[in-house]
Protein backbone atom coordinates (compact mmCIF):
# COMPACT_ATOMS: atom_id res chain seq x y z
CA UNK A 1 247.66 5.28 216.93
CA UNK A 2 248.99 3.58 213.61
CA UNK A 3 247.04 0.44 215.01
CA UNK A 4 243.98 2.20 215.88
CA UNK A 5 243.70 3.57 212.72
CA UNK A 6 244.77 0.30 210.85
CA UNK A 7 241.98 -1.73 212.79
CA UNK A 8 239.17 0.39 211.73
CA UNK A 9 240.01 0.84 207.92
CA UNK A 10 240.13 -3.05 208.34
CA UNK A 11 236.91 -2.87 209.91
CA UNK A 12 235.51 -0.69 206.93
CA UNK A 13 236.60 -3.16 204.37
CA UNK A 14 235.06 -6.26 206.04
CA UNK A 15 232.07 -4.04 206.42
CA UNK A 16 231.91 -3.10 202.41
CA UNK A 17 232.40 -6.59 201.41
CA UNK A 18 229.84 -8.14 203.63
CA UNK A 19 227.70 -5.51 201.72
CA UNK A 20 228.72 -7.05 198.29
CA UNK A 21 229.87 -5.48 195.08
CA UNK A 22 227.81 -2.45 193.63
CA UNK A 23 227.00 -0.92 197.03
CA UNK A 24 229.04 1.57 199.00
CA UNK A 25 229.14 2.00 202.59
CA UNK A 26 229.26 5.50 203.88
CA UNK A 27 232.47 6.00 206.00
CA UNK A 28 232.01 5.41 209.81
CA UNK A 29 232.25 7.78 212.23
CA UNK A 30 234.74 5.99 214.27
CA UNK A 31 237.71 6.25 211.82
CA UNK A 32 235.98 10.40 211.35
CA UNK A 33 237.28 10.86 215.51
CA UNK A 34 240.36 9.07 215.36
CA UNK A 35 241.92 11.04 212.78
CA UNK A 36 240.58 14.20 214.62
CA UNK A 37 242.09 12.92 217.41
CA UNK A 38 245.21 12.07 215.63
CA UNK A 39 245.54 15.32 214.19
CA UNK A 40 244.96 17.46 217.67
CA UNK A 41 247.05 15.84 219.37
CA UNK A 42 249.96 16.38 216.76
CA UNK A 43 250.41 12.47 215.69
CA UNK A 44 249.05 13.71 212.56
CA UNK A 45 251.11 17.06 210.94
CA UNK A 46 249.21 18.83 208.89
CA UNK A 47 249.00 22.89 210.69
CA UNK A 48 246.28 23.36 208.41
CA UNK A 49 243.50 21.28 209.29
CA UNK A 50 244.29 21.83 213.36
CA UNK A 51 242.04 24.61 213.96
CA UNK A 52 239.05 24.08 212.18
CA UNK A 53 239.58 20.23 214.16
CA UNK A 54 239.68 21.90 217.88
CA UNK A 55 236.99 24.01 216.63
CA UNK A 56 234.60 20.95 215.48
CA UNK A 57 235.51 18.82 218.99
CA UNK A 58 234.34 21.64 220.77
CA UNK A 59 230.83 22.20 219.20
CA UNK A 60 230.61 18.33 218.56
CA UNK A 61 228.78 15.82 221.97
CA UNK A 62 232.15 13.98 222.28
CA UNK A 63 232.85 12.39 225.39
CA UNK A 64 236.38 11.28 226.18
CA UNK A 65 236.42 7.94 227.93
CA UNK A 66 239.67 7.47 230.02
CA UNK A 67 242.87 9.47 228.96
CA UNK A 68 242.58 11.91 226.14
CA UNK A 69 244.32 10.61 223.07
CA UNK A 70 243.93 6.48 223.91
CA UNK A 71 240.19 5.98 223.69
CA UNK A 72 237.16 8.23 222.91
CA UNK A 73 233.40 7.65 222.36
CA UNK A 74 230.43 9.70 220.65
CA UNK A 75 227.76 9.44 223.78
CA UNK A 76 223.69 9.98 222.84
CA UNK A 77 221.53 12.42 224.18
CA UNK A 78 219.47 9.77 225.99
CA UNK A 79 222.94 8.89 228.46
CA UNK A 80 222.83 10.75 231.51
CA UNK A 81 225.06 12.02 234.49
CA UNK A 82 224.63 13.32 237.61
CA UNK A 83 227.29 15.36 239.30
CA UNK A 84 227.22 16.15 243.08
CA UNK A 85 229.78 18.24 245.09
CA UNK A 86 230.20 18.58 248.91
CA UNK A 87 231.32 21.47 250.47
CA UNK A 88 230.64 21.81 254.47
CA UNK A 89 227.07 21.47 255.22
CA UNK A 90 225.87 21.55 252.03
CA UNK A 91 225.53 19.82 248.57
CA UNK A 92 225.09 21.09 244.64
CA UNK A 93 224.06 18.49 242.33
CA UNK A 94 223.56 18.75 238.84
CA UNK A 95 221.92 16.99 235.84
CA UNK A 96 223.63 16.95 232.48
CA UNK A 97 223.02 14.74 229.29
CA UNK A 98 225.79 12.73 226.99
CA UNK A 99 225.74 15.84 224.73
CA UNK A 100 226.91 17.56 227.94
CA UNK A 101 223.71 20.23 228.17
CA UNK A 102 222.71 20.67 231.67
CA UNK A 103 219.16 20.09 232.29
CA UNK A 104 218.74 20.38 236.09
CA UNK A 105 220.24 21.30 239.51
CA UNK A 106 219.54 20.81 242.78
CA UNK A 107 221.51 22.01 246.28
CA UNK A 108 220.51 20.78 249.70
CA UNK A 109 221.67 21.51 253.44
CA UNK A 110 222.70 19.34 255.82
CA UNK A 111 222.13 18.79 259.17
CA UNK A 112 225.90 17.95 259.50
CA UNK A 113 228.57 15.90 258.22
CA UNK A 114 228.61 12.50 259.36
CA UNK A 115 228.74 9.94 256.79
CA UNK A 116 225.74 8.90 256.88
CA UNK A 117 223.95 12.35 256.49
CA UNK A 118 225.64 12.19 253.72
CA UNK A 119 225.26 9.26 251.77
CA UNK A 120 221.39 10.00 252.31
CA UNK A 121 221.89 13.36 251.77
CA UNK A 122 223.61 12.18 248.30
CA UNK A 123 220.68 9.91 247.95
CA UNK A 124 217.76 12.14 247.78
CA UNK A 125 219.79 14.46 245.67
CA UNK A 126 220.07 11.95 243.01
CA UNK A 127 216.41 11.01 243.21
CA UNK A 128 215.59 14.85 242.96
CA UNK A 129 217.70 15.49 239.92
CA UNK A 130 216.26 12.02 238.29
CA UNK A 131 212.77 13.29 238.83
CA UNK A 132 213.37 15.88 236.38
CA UNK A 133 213.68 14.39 233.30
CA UNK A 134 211.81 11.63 232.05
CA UNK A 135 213.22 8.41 232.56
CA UNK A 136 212.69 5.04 231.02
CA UNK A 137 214.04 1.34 232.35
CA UNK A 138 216.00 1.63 229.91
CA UNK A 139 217.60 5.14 230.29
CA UNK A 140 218.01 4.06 233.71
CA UNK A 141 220.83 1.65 233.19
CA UNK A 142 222.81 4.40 231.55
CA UNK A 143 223.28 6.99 234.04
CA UNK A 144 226.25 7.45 236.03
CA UNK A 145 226.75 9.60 239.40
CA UNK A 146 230.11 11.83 239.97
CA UNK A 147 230.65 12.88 243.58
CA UNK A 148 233.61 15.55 244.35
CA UNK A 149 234.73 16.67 247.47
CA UNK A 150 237.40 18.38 249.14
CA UNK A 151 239.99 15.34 250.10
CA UNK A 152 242.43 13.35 248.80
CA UNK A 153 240.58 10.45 247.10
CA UNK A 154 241.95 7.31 245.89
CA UNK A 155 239.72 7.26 243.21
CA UNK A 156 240.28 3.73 241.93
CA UNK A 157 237.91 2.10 244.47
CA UNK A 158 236.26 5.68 245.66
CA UNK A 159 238.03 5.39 249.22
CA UNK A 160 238.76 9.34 250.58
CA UNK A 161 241.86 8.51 252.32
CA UNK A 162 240.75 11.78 254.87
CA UNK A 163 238.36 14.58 255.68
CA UNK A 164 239.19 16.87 258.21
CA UNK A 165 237.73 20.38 257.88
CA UNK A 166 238.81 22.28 260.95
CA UNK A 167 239.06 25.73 260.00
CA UNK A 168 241.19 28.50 262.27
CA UNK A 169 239.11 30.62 264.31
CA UNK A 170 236.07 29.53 262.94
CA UNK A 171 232.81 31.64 262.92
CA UNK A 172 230.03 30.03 264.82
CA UNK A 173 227.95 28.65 262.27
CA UNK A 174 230.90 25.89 260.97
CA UNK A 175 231.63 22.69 262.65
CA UNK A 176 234.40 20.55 262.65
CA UNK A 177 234.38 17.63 260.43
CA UNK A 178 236.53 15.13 260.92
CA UNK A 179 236.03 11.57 259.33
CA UNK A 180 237.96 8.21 260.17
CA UNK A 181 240.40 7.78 257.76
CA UNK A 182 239.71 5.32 254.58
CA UNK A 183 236.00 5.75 253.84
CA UNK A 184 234.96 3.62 251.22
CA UNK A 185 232.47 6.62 249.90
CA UNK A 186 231.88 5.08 246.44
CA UNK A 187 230.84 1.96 247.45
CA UNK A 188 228.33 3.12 249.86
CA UNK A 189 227.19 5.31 247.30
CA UNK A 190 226.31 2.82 244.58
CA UNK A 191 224.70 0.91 247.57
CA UNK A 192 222.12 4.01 248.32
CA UNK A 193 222.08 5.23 244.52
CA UNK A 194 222.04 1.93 242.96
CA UNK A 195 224.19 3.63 239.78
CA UNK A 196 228.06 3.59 238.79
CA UNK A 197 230.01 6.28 240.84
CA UNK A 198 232.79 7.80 240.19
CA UNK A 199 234.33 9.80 243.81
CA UNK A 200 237.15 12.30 243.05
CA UNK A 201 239.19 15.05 244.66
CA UNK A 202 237.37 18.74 243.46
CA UNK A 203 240.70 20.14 242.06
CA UNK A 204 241.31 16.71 239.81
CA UNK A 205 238.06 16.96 238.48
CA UNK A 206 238.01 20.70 237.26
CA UNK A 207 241.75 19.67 235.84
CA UNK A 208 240.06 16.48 234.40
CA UNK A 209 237.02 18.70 233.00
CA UNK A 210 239.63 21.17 231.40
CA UNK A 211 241.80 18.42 229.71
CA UNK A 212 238.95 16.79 227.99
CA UNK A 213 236.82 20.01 226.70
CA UNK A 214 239.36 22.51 227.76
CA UNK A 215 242.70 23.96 228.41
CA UNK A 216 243.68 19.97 227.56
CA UNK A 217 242.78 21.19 223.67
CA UNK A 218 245.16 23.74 223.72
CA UNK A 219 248.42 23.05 225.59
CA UNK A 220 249.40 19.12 226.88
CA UNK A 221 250.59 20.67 230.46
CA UNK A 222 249.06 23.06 232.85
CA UNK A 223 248.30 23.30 236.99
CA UNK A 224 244.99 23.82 238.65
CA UNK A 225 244.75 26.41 242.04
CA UNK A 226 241.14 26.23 243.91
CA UNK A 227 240.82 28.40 246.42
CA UNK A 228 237.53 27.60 248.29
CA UNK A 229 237.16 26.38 252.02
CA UNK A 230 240.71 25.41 251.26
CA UNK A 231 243.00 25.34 248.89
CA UNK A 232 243.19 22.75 246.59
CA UNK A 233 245.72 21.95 243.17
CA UNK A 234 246.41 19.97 240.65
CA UNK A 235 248.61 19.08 237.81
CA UNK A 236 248.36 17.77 234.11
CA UNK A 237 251.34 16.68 232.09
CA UNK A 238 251.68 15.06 229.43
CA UNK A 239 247.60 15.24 228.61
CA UNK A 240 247.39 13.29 231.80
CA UNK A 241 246.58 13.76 235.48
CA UNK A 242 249.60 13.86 237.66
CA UNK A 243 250.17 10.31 239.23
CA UNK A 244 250.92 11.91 242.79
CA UNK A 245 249.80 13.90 246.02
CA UNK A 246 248.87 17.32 244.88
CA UNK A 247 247.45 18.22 248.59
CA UNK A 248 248.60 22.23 248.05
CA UNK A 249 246.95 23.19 251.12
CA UNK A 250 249.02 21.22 253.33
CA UNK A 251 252.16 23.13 252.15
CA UNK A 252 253.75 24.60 254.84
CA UNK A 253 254.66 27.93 254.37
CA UNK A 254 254.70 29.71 257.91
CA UNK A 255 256.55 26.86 259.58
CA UNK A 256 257.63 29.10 262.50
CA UNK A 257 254.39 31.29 263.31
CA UNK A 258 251.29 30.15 261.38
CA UNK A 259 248.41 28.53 262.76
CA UNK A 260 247.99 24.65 263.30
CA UNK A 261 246.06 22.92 260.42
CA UNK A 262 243.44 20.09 260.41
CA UNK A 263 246.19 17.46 258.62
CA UNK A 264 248.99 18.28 262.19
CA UNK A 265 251.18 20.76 260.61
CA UNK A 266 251.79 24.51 261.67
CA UNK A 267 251.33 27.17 259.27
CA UNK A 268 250.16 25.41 255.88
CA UNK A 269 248.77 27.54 252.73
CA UNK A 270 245.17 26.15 253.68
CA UNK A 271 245.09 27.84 257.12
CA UNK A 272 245.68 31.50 255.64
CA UNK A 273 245.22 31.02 251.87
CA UNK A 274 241.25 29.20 251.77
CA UNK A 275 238.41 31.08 252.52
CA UNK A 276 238.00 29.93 256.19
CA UNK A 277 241.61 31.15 256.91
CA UNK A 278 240.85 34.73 255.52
């Protein structure tokens, strides 16, 4: 942080002499967010000033890029993201800009879950929610997409390592889904979208969303519990995202007598605990 900080007064002084004498440069608002930054995350000790710090980062458009506390950006209003979820049979999308104001959503059905109803499914959501706003070429180039889902994800290249959805005693309306093992989902997403994509397990990114603009302000550990089709968790120490298999659901806690789950166990928290197993 010492470095960080050393770099941009540097920076400020090369600035204010390429300026030459007689003029002064107003500070920059880089050096502004680092000491912010320094002084929520405790690297800076001075009780006083923390509050009315958390306070400003909250009401301020900053975007964290990466891990809190290593790097962090001030995004425009004219950078965009798109954020769609699947749950069985269905999608949500959403529309947000780099101030983080939502300006649009969108949900469509699906016809069913093979992977290629749903990478065009994905497809015409995006062009939906990009309809809504008025885009330029060059607004185009900065707009990302974020796709959750359900699965464990290896989110590094976008691969979900496996989707099987076969909930107990199932009413007659849901299907199995069951997908071979090791889609690469991002990249066939960026194929069909033709934007940066970002695929991620549902429970990491509602922990990710509460350690950036969050929960993550307040306290540098916490866990996640989403209880939806199934059940989902995750884990932040350290104001970072547990390195490690957080697959809750698959915990088996009725060894003995429970039902069989979708992953080949008997009696797992998903098959009682998530809304298809009540």
């Amino acid at each position: 942080h010492r470095r960080i900080v050393q770099l941009l007064m540097d920076l400020e002084e090369a600035e204010q002499r390429a300026m030459g004498p007689g003029r002064q440069k107003a500070p920059s608002a880089g050096l502004e967010i680092v000491t912010d930054l320094l002084l929520v995350t405790g690297r800076v000790a001075d009780p006083a000033l923390t509050d009315a710090v958390r306070k400003r980062l909250r009401e301020s458009f900053l975007l964290f890029a990466g891990s809190p506390a290593v790097k962090m950006t001030a995004a425009p209003a004219d950078i965009f993201t798109l954020g769609i979820e699947l749950v069985p049979r269905e999608m949500a999308g959403v529309l947000i800009d780099g101030r983080g104001r939502r300006l649009a959503t969108r949900q469509l059905a699906l016809k069913d879950m093979e992977m290629e109803t749903v990478v065009s499914g994905a497809a015409s959501l995006v062009a939906a929610l990009r309809a809504d706003i008025p885009w330029s070429d060059t607004v185009n180039q900065r707009a990302a997409l974020g796709f959750q889902l359900g699965a464990p994800v290896a989110s590094e290249g976008g691969v979900v390592l496996f989707y099987h959805k076969a909930p107990p005693d199932p009413p007659g309306s849901v299907r199995e889904v069951n997908w071979p093992d090791r889609q690469p989902l991002g990249t066939l997403l960026e194929q069909a979208t033709r934007m940066p994509v970002v695929v991620e397990n549902d429970a990491n990114a509602y922990a990710a969303y509460e350690l950036w603009f969050g929960t993550g302000l307040e306290v540098p550990r916490f866990a996640i519990v989403l209880i939806r089709e199934g059940v989902g968790g995750s884990l932040v120490v350290g104001h970072q995202l547990f390195d490690g298999p957080m697959e809750l659901g698959n915990l088996s806690v009725l060894p003995e007598k429970g039902r069989a789950c979708d992953c080949g166990s008997i009696g797992c928290l998903e098959t009682t605990g998530g809304i298809h197993g009540i």
